[in-house]
PDB file of N, CA and C in Angstrom:
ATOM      1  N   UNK A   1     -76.633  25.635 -43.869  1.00  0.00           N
ATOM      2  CA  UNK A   1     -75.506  25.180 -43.057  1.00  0.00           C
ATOM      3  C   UNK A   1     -75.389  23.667 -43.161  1.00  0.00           C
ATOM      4  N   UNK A   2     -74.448  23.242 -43.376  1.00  0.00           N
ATOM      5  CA  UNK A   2     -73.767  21.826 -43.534  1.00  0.00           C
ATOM      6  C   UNK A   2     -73.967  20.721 -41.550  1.00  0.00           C
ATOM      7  N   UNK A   3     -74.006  21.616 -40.720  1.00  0.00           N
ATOM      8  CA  UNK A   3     -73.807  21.390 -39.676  1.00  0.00           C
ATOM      9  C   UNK A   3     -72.375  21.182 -39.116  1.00  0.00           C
ATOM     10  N   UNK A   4     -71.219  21.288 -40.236  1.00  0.00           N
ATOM     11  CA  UNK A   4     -69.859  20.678 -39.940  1.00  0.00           C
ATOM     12  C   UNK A   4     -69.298  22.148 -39.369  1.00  0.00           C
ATOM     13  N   UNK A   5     -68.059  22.141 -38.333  1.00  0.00           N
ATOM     14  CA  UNK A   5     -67.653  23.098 -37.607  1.00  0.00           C
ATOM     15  C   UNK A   5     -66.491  23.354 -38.056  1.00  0.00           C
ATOM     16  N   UNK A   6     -66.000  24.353 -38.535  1.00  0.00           N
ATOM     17  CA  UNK A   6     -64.892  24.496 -38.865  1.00  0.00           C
ATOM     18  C   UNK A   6     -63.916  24.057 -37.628  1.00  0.00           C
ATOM     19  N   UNK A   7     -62.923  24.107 -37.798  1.00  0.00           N
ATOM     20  CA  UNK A   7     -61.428  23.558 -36.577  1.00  0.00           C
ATOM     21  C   UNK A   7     -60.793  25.367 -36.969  1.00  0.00           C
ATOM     22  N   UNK A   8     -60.951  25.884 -35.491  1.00  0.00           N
ATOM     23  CA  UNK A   8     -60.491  27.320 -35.847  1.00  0.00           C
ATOM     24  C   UNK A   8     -58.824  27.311 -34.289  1.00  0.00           C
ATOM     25  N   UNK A   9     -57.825  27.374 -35.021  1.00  0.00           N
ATOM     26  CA  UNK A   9     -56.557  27.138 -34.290  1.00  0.00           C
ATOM     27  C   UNK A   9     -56.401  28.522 -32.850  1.00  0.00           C
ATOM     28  N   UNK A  10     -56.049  27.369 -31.934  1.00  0.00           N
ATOM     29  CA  UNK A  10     -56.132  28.219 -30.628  1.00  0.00           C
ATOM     30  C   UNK A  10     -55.300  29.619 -30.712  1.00  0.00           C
ATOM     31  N   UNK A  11     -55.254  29.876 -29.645  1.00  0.00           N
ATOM     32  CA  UNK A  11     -53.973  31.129 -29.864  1.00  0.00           C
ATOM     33  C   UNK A  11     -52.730  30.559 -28.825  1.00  0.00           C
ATOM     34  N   UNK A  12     -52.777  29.989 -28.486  1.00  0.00           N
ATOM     35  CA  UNK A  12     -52.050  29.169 -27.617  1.00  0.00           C
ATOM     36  C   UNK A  12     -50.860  28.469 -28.952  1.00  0.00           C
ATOM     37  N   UNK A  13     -51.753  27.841 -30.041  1.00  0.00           N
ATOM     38  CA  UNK A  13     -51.158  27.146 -30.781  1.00  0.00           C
ATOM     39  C   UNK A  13     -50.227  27.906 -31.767  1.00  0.00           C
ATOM     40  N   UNK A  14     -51.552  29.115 -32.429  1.00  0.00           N
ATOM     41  CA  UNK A  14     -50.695  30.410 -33.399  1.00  0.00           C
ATOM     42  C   UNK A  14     -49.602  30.736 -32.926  1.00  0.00           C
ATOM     43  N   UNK A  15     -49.803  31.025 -31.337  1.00  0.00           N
ATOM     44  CA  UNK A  15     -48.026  31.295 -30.590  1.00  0.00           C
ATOM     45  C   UNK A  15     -46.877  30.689 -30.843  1.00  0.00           C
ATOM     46  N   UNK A  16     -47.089  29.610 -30.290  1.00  0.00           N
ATOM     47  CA  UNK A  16     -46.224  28.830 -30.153  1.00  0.00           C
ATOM     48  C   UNK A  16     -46.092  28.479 -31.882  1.00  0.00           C
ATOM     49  N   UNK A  17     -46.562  28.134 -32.774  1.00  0.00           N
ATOM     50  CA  UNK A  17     -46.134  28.265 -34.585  1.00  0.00           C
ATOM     51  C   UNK A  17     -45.333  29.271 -34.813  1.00  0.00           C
ATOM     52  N   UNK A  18     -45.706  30.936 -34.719  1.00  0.00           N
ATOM     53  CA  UNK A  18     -45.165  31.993 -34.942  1.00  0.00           C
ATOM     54  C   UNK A  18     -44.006  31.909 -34.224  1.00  0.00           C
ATOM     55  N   UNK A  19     -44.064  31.662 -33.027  1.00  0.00           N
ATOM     56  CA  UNK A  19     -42.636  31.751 -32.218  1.00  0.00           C
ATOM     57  C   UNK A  19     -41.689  31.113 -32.564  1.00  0.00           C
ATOM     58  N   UNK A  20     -41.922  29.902 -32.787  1.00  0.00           N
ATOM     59  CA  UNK A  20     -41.083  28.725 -33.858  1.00  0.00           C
ATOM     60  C   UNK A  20     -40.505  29.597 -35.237  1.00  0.00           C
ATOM     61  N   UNK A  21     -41.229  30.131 -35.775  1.00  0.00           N
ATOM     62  CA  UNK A  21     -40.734  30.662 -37.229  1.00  0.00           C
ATOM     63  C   UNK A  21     -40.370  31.583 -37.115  1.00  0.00           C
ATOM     64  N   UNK A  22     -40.451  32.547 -35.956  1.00  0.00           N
ATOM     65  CA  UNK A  22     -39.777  33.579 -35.684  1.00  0.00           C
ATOM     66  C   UNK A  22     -38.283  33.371 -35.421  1.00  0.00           C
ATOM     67  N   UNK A  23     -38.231  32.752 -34.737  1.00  0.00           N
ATOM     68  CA  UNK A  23     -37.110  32.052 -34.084  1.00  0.00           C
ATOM     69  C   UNK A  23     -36.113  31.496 -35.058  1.00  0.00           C
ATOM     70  N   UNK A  24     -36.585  30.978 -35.803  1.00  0.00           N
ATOM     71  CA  UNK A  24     -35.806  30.081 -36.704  1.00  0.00           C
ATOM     72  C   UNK A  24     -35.300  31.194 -37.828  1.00  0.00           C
ATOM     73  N   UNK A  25     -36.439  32.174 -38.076  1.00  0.00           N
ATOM     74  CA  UNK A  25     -36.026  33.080 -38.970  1.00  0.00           C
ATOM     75  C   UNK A  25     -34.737  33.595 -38.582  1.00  0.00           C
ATOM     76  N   UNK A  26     -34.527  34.326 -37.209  1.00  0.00           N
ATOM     77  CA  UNK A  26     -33.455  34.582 -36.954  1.00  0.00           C
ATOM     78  C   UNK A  26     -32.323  33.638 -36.401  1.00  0.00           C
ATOM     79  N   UNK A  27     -32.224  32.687 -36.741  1.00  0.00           N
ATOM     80  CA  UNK A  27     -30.882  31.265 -36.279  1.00  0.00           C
ATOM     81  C   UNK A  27     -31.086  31.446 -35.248  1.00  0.00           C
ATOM     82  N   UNK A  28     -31.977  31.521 -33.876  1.00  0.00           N
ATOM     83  CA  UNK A  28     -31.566  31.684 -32.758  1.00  0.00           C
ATOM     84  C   UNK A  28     -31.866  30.424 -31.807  1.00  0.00           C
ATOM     85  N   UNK A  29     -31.129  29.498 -31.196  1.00  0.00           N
ATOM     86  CA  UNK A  29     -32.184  28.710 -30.222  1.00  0.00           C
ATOM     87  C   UNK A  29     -33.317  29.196 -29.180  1.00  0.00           C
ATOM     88  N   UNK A  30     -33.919  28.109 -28.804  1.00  0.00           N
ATOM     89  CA  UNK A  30     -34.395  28.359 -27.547  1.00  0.00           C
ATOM     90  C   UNK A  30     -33.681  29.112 -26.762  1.00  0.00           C
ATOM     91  N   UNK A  31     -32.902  28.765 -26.409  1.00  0.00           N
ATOM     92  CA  UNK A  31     -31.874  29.159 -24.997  1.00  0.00           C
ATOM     93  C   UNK A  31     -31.096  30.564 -25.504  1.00  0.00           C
ATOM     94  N   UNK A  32     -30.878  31.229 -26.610  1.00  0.00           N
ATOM     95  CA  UNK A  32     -30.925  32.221 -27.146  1.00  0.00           C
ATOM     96  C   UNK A  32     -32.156  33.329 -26.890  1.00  0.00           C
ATOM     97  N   UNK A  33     -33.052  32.569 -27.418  1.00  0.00           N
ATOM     98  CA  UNK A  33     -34.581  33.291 -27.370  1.00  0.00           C
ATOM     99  C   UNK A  33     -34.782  34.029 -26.383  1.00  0.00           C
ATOM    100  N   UNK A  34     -34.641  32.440 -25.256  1.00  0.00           N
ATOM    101  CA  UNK A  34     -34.684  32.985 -23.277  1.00  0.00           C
ATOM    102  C   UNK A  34     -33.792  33.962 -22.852  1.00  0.00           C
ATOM    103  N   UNK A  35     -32.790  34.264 -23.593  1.00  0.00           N
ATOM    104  CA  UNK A  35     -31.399  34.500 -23.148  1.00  0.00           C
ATOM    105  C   UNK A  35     -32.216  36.204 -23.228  1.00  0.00           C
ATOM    106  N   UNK A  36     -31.967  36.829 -24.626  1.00  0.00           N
ATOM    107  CA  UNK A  36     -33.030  37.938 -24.716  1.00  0.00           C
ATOM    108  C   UNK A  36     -34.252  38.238 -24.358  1.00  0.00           C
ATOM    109  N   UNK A  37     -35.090  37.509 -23.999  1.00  0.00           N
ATOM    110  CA  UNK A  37     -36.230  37.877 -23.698  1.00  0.00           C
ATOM    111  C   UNK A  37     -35.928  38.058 -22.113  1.00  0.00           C
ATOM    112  N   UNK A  38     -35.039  36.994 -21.455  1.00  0.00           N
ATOM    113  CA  UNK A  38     -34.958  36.866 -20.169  1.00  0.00           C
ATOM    114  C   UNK A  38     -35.958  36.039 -19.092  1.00  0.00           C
ATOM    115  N   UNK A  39     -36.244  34.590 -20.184  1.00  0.00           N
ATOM    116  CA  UNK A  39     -37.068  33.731 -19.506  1.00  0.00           C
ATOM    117  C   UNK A  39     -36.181  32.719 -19.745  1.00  0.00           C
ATOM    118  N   UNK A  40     -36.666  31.816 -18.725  1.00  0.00           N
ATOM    119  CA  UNK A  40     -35.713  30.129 -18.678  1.00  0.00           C
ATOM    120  C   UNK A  40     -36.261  29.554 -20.174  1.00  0.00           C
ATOM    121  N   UNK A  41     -34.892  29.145 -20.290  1.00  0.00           N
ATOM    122  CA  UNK A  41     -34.899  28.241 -22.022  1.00  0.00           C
ATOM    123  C   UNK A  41     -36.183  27.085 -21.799  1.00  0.00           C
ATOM    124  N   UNK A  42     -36.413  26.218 -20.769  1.00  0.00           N
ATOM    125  CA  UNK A  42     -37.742  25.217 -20.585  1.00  0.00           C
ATOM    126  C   UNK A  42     -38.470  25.882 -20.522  1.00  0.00           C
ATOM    127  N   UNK A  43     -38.563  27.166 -20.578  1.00  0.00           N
ATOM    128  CA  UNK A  43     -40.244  28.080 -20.567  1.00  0.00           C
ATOM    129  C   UNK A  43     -40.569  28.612 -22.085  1.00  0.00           C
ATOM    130  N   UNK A  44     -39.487  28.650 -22.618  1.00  0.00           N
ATOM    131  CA  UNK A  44     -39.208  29.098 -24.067  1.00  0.00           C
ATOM    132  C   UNK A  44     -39.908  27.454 -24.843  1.00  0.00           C
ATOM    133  N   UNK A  45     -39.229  26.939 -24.376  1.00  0.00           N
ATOM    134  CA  UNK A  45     -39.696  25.346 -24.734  1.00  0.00           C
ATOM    135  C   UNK A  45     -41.071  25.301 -24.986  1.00  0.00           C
ATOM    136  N   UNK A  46     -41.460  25.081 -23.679  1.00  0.00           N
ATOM    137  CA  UNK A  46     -42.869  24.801 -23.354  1.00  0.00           C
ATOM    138  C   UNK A  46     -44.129  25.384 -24.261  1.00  0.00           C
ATOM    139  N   UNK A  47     -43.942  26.799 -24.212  1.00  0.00           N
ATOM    140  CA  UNK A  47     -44.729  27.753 -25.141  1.00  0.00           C
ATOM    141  C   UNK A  47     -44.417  27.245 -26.294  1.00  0.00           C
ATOM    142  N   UNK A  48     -43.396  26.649 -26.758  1.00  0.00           N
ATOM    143  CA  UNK A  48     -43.622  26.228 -28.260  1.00  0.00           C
ATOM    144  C   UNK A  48     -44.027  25.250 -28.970  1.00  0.00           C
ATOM    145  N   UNK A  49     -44.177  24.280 -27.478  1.00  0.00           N
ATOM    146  CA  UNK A  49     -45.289  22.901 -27.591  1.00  0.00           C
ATOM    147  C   UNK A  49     -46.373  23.243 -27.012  1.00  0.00           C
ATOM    148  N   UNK A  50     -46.937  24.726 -26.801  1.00  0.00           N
ATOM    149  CA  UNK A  50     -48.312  24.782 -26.539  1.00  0.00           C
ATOM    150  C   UNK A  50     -48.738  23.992 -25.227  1.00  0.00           C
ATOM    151  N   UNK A  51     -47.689  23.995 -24.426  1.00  0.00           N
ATOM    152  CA  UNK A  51     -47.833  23.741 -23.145  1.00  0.00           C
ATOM    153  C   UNK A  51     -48.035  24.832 -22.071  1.00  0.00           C
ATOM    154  N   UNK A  52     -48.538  25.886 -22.365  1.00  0.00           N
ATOM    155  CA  UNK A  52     -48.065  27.148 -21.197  1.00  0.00           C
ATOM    156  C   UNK A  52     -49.746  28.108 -21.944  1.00  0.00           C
ATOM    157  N   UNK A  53     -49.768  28.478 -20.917  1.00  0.00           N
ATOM    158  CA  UNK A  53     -50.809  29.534 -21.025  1.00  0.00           C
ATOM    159  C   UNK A  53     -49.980  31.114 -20.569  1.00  0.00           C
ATOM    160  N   UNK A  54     -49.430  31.658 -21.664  1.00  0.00           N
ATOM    161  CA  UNK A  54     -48.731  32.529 -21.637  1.00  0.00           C
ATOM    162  C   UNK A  54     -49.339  33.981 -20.771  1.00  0.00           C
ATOM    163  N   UNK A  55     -48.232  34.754 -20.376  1.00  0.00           N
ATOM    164  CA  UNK A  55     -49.131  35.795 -19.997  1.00  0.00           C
ATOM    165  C   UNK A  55     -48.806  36.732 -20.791  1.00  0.00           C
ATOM    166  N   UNK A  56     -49.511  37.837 -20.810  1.00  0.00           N
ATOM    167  CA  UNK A  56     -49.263  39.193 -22.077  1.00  0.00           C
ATOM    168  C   UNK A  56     -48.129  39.873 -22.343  1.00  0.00           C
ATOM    169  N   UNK A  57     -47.661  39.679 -20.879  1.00  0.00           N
ATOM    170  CA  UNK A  57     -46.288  40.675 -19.937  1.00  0.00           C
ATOM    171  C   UNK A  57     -44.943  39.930 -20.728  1.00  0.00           C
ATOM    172  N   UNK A  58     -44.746  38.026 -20.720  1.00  0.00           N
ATOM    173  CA  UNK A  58     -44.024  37.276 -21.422  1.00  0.00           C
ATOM    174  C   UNK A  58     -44.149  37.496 -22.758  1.00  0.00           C
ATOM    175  N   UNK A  59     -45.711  37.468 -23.689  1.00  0.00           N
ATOM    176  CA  UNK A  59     -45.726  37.859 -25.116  1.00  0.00           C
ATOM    177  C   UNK A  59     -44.944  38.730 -25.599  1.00  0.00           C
ATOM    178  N   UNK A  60     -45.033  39.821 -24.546  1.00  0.00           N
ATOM    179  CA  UNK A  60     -44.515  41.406 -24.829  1.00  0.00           C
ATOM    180  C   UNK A  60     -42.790  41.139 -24.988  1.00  0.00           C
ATOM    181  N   UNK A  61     -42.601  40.233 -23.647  1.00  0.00           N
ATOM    182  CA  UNK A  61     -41.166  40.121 -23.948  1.00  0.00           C
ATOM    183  C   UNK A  61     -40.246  39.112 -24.982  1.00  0.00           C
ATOM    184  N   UNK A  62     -40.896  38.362 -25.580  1.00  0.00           N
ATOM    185  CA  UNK A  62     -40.664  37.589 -26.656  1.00  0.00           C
ATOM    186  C   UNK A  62     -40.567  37.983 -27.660  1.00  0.00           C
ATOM    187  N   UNK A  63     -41.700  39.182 -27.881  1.00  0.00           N
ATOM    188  CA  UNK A  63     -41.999  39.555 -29.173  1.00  0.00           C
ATOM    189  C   UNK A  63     -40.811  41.052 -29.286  1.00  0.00           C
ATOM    190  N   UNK A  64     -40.501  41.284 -28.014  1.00  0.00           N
ATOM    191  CA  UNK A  64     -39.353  42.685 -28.244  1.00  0.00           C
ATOM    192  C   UNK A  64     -38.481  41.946 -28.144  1.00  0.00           C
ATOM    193  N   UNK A  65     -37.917  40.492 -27.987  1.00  0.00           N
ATOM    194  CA  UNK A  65     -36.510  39.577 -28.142  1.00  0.00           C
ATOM    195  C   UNK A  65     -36.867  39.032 -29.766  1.00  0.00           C
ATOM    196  N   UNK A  66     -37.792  39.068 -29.826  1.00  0.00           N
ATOM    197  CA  UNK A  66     -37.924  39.057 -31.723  1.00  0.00           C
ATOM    198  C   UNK A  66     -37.753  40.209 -32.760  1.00  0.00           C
ATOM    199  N   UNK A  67     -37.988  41.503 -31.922  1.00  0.00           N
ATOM    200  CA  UNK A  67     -37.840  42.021 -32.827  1.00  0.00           C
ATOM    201  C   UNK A  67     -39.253  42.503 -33.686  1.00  0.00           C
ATOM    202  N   UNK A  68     -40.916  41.839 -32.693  1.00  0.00           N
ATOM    203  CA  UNK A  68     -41.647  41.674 -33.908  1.00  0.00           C
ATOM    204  C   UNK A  68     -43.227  42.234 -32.961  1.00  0.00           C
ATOM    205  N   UNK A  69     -44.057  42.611 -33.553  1.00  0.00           N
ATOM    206  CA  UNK A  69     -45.655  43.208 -32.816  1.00  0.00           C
ATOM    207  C   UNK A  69     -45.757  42.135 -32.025  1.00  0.00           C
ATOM    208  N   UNK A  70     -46.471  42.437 -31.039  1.00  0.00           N
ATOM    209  CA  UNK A  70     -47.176  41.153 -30.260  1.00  0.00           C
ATOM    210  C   UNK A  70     -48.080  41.177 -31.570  1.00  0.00           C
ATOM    211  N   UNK A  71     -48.575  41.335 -32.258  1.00  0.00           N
ATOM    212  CA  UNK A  71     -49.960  41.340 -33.113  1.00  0.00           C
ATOM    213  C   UNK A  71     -49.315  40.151 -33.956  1.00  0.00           C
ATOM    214  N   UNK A  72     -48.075  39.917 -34.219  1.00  0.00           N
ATOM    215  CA  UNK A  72     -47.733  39.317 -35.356  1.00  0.00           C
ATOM    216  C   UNK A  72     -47.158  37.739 -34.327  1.00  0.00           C
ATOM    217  N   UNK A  73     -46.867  37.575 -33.874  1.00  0.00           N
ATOM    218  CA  UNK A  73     -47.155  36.249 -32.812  1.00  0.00           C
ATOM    219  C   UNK A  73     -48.204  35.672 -32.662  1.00  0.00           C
ATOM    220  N   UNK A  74     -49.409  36.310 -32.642  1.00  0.00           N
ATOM    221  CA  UNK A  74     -50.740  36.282 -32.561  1.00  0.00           C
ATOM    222  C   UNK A  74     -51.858  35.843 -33.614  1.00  0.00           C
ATOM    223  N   UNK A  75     -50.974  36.340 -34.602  1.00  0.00           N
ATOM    224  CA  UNK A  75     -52.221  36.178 -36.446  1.00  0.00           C
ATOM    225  C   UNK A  75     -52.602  35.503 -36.290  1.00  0.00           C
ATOM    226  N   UNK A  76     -53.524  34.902 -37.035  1.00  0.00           N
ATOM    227  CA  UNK A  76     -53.665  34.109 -37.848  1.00  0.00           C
ATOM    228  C   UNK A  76     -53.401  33.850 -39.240  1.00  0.00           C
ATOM    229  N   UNK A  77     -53.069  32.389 -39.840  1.00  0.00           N
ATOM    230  CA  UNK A  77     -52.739  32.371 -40.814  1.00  0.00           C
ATOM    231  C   UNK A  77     -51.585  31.923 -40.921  1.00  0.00           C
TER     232      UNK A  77
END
C-alpha cells in the first residue's frame, strides 16, 4: 500500500451530477424538473449544488420526473 487514499465521490455529489445530465438530456429547466416532480424549483437547485441531503421519497420523485431508476441517479461513474 502506497498509504495514498483514493478521493471516492459522495452520493450527495453523484446526485446532484446525474441530475444535471439528466436534466439537460431532456431540455428541461430546473423549474420544469420541479414542475414534474412537484418540488420548489430552489429545491431542485440546491440538490444540484450538493447542498441538500436528499430524502429517498424526493429521489423517487425526480427520478419518475426523469423518466429514469433511482439506481441510475445514484451510479457511479
Amino acid at each position: 500500500m502506497s498509504g495514498r487514499k483514493l478521493k471516492v465521490e459522495s452520493a450527495r455529489n453523484r446526485l446532484a451530477r446525474h441530475l444535471r445530465a439528466f436534466r439537460a438530456e431532456r431540455g428541461l429547466s430546473q423549474e420544469g424538473l420541479a414542475d414534474l416532480a412537484e418540488l420548489h424549483r430552489t429545491y431542485v437547485g440546491s440538490i444540484e449544488r450538493s447542498e441538500r441531503n436528499v430524502s429517498l421519497d424526493n429521489v423517487e420523485r425526480l427520478a419518475a420526473a426523469l423518466g429514469v431508476d433511482v439506481c441510475d441517479l445514484l451510479a457511479q461513474g
